[in-house]
N, C-alpha and C. Protein backbone atom coordinates (compact mmCIF):
# COMPACT_ATOMS: atom_id res chain seq x y z
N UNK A 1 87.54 111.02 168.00
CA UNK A 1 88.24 110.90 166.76
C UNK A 1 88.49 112.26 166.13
N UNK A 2 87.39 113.21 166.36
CA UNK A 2 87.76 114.31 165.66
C UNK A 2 88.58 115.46 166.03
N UNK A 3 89.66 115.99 165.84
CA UNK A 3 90.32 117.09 166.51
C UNK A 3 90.20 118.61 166.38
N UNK A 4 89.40 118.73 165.74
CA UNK A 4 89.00 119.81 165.70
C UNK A 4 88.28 120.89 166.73
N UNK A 5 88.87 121.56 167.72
CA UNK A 5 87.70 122.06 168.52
C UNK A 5 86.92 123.13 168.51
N UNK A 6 85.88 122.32 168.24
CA UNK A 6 84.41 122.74 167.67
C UNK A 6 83.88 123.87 168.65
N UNK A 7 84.32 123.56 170.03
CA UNK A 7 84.14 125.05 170.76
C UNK A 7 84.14 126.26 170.92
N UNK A 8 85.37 126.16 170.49
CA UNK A 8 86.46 127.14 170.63
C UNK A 8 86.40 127.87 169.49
N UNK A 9 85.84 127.39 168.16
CA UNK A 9 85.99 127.76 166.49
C UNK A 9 84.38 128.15 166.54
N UNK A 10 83.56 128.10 167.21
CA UNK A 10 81.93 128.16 167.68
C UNK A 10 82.30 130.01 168.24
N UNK A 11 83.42 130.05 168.95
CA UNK A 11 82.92 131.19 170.06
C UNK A 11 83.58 132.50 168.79
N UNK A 12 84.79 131.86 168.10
CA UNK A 12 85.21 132.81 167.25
C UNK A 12 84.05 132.95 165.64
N UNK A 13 82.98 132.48 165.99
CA UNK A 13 82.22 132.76 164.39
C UNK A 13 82.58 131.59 163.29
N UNK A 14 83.32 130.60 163.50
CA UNK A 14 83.52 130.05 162.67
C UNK A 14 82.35 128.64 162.42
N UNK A 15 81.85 128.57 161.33
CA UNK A 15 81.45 127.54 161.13
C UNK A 15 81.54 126.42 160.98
N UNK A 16 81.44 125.15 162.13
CA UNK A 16 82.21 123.94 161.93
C UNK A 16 80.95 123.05 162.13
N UNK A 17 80.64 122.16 161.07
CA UNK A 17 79.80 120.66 160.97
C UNK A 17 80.86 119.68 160.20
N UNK A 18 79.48 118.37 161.00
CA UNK A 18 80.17 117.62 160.72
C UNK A 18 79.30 116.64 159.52
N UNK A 19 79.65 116.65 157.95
CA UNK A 19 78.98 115.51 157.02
C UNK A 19 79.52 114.48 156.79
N UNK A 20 79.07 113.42 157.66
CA UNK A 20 79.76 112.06 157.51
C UNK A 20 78.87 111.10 156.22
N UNK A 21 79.82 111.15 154.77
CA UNK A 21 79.39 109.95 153.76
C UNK A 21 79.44 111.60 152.85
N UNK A 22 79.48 112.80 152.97
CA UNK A 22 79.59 114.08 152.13
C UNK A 22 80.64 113.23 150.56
N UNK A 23 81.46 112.59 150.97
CA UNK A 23 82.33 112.57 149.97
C UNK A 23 82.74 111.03 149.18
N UNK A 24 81.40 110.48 149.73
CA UNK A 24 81.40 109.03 149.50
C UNK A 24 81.49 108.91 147.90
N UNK A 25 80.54 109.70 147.37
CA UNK A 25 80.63 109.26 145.62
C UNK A 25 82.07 109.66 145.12
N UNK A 26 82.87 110.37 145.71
CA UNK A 26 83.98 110.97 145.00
C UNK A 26 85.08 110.05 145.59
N UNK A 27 84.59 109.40 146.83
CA UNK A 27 85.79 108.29 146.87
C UNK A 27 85.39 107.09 146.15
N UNK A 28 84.44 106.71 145.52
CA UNK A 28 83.60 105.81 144.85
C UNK A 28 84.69 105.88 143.79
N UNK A 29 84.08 106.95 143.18
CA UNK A 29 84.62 106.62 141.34
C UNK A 29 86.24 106.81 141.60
N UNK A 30 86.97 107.28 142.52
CA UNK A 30 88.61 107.33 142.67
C UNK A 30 88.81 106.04 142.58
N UNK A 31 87.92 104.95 143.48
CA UNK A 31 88.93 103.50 143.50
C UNK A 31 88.25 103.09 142.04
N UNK A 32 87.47 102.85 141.47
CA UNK A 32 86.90 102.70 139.98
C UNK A 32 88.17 103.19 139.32
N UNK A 33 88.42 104.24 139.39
CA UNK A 33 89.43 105.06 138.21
C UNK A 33 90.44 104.01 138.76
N UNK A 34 91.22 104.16 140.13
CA UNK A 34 92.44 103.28 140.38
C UNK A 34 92.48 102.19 139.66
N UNK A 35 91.07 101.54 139.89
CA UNK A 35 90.90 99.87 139.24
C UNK A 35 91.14 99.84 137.96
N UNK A 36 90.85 101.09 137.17
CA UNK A 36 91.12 100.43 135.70
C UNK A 36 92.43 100.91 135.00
N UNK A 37 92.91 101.67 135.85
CA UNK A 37 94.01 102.29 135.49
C UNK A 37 95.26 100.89 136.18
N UNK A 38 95.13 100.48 137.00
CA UNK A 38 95.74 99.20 137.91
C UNK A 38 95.28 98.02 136.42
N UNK A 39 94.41 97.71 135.73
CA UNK A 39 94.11 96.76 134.71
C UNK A 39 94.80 96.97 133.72
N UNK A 40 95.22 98.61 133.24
CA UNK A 40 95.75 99.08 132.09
C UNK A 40 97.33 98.99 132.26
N UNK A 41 97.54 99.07 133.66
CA UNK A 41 99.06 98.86 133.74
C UNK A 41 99.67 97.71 133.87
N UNK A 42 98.55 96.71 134.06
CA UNK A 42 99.09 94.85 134.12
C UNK A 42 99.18 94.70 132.56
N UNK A 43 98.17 95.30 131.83
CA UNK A 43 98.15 94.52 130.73
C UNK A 43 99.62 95.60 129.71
N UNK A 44 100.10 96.61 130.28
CA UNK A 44 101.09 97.13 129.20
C UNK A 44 102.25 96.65 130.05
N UNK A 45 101.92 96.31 131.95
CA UNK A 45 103.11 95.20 131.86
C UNK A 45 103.52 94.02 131.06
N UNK A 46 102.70 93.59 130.71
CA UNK A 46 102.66 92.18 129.91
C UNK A 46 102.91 92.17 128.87
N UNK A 47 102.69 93.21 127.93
CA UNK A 47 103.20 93.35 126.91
C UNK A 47 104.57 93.59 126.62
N UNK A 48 105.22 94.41 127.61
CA UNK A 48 106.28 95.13 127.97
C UNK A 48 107.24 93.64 128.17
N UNK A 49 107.10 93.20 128.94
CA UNK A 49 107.98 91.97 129.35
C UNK A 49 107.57 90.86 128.17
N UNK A 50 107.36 90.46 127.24
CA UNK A 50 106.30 89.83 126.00
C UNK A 50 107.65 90.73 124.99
N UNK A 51 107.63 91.49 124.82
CA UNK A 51 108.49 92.00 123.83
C UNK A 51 109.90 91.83 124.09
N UNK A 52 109.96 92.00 125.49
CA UNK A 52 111.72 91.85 126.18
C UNK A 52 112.10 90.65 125.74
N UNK A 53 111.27 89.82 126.10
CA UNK A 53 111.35 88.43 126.22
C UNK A 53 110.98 87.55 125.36
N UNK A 54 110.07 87.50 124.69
CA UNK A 54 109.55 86.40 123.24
C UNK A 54 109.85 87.25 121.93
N UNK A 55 109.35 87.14 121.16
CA UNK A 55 109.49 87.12 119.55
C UNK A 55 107.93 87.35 119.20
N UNK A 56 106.87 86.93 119.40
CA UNK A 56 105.72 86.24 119.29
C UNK A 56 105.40 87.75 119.25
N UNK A 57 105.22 88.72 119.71
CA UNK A 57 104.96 89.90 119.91
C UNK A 57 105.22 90.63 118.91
N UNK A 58 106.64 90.63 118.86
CA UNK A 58 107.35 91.74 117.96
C UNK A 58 106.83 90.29 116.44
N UNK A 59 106.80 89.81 116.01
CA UNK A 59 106.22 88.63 114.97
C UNK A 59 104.99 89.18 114.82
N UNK A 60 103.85 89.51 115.44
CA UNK A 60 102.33 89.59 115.58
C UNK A 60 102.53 91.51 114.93
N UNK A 61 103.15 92.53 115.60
CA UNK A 61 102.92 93.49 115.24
C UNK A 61 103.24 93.45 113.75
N UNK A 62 104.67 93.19 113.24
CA UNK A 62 105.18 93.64 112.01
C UNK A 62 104.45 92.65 111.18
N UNK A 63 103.54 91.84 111.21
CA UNK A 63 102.50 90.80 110.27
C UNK A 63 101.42 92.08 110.44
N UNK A 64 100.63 92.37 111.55
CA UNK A 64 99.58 93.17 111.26
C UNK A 64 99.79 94.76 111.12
N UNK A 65 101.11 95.54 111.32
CA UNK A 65 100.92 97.14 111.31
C UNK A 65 102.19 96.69 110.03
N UNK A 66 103.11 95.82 109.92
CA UNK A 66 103.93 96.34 108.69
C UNK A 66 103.46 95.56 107.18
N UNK A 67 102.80 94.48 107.69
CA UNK A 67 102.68 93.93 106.72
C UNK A 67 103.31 92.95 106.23
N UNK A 68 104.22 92.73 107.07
CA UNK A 68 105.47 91.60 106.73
C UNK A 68 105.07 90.11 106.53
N UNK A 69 105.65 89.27 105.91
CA UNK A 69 105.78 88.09 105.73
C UNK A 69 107.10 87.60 105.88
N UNK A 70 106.72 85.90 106.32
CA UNK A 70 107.99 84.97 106.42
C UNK A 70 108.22 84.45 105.01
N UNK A 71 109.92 84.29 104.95
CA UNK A 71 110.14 83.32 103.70
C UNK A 71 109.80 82.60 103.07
N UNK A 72 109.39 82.59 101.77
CA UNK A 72 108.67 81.18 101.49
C UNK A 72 106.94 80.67 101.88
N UNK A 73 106.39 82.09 102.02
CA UNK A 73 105.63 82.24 102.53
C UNK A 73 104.56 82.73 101.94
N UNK A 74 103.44 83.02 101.45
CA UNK A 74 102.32 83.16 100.53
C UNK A 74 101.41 84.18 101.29
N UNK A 75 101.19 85.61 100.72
CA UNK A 75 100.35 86.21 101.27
C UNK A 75 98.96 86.17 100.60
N UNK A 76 97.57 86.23 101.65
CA UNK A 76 96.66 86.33 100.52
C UNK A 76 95.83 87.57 101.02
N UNK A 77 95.43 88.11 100.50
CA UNK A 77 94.29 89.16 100.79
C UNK A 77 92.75 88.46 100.67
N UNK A 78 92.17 88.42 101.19
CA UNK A 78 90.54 88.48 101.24
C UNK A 78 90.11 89.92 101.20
N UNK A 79 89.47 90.61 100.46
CA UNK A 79 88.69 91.80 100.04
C UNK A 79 87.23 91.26 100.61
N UNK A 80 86.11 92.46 100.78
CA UNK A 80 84.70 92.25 101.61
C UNK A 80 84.41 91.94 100.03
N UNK A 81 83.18 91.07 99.69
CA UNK A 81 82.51 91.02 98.78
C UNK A 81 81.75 92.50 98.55
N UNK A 82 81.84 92.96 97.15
CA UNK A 82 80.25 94.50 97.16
C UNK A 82 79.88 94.02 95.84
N UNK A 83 78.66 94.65 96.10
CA UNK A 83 77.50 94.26 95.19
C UNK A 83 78.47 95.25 93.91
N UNK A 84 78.46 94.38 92.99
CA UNK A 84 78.62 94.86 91.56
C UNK A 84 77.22 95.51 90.93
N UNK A 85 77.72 96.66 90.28
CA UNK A 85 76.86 97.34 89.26
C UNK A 85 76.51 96.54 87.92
N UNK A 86 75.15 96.18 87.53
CA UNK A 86 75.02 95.50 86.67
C UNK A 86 74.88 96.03 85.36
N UNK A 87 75.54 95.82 84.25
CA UNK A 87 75.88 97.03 82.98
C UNK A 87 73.99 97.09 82.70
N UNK A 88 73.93 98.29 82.24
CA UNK A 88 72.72 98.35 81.64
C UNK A 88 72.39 97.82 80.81
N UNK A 89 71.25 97.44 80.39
CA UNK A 89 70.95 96.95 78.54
C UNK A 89 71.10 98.37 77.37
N UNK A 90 71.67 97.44 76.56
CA UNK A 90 71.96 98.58 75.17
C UNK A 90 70.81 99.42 74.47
């Protein structure tokens, strides 16, 4: 399998070994990286074709980043409850 000849590169000084699995962790985390980068591109496919194609999308952003409402339509805010400061006594 290997073509290298190891002989011949032996008689000229050259140093030739062989580390079989040397580069296993670095092909490890490449298909990891592929995999999530392959997850990140299904899901901005989907979005991508979701916007071409429905309403529901472009409806969902401009309710939560613009703020928008439908006609006839009632917005309410819920605020977090915080502890109120209680006035001092006089």
């Amino acid at each position: 399998m290997n073509n290298i000849p190891v002989k011949e590169l032996s008689k000229l000084g050259v140093l030739v070994f062989n580390a079989p699995g040397a580069n296993a962790n670095a092909v490890k985390e490449l298909v990891v990286a592929g995999l999530l980068i392959a997850a990140r591109n299904l899901a901005l496919d989907a979005e991508v074709r979701d916007l071409k194609v429905g309403l529901d999308a472009i409806e969902e952003r401009a309710r939560s980043e613009l703020g928008m409402i439908k006609r006839d339509e009632i917005f309410f805010q819920i605020l977090d409850e915080r502890p109120t400061a209680k006035p001092s006594p006089p």
